[in-house]
N, C-alpha and C. Protein backbone atom coordinates (compact mmCIF):
# COMPACT_ATOMS: atom_id res chain seq x y z
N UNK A 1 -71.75 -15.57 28.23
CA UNK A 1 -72.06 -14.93 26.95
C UNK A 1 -71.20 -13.70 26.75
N UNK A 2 -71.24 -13.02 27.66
CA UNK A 2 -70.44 -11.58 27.71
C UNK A 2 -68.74 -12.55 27.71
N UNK A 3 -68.36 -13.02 28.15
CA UNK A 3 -67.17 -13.39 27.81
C UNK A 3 -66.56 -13.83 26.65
N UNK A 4 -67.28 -14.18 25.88
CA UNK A 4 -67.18 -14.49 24.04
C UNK A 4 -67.22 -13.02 23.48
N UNK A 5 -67.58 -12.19 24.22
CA UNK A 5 -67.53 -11.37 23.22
C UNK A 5 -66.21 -10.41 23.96
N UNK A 6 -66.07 -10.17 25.02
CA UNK A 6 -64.51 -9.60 25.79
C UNK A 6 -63.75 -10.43 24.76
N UNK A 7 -63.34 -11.90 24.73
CA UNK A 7 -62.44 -12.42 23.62
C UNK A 7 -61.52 -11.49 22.74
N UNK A 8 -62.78 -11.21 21.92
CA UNK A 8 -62.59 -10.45 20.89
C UNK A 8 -61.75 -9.02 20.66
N UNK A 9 -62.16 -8.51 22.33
CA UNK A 9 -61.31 -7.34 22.81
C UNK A 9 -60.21 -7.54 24.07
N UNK A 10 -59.66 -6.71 24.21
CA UNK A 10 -58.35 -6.56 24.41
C UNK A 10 -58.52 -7.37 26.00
N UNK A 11 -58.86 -8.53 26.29
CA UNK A 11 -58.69 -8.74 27.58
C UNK A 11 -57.69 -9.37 28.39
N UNK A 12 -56.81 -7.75 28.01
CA UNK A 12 -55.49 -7.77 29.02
C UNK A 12 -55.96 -7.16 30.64
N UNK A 13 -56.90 -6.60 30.66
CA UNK A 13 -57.09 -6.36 31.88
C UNK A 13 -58.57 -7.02 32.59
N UNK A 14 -59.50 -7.84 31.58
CA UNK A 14 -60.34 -8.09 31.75
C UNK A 14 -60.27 -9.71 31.86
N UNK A 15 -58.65 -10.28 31.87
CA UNK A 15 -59.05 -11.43 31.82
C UNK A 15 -59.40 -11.78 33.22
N UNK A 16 -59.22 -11.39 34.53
CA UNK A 16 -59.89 -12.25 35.40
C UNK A 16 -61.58 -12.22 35.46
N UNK A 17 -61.96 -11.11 34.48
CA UNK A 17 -63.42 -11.60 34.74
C UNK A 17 -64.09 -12.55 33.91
N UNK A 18 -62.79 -12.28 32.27
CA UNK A 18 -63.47 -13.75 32.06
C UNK A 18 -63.09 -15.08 32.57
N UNK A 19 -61.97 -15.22 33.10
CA UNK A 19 -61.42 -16.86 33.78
C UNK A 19 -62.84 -16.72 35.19
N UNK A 20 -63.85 -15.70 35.46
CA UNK A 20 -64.24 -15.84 36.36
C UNK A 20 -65.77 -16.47 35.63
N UNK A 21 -65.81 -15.94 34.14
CA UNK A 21 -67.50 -16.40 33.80
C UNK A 21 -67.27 -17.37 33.01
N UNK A 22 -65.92 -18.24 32.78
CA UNK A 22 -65.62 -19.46 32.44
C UNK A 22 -66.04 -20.27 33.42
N UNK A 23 -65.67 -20.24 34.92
CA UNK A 23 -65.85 -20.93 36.00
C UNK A 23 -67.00 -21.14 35.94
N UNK A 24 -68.36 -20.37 35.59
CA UNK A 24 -69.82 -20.17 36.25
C UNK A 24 -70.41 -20.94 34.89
């Protein structure tokens, strides 16, 4: 859920946590 919304913001530094709450 929290990763739909990082999307939206700049996740240049946050993408490994979302490729991590994609996995889950």
């Amino acid at each position: 859920t929290r990763a739909r919304n990082r999307l939206t913001t700049p996740a240049t530094l946050t993408l490994p946590e979302i490729a991590a709450s994609g996995l889950t």
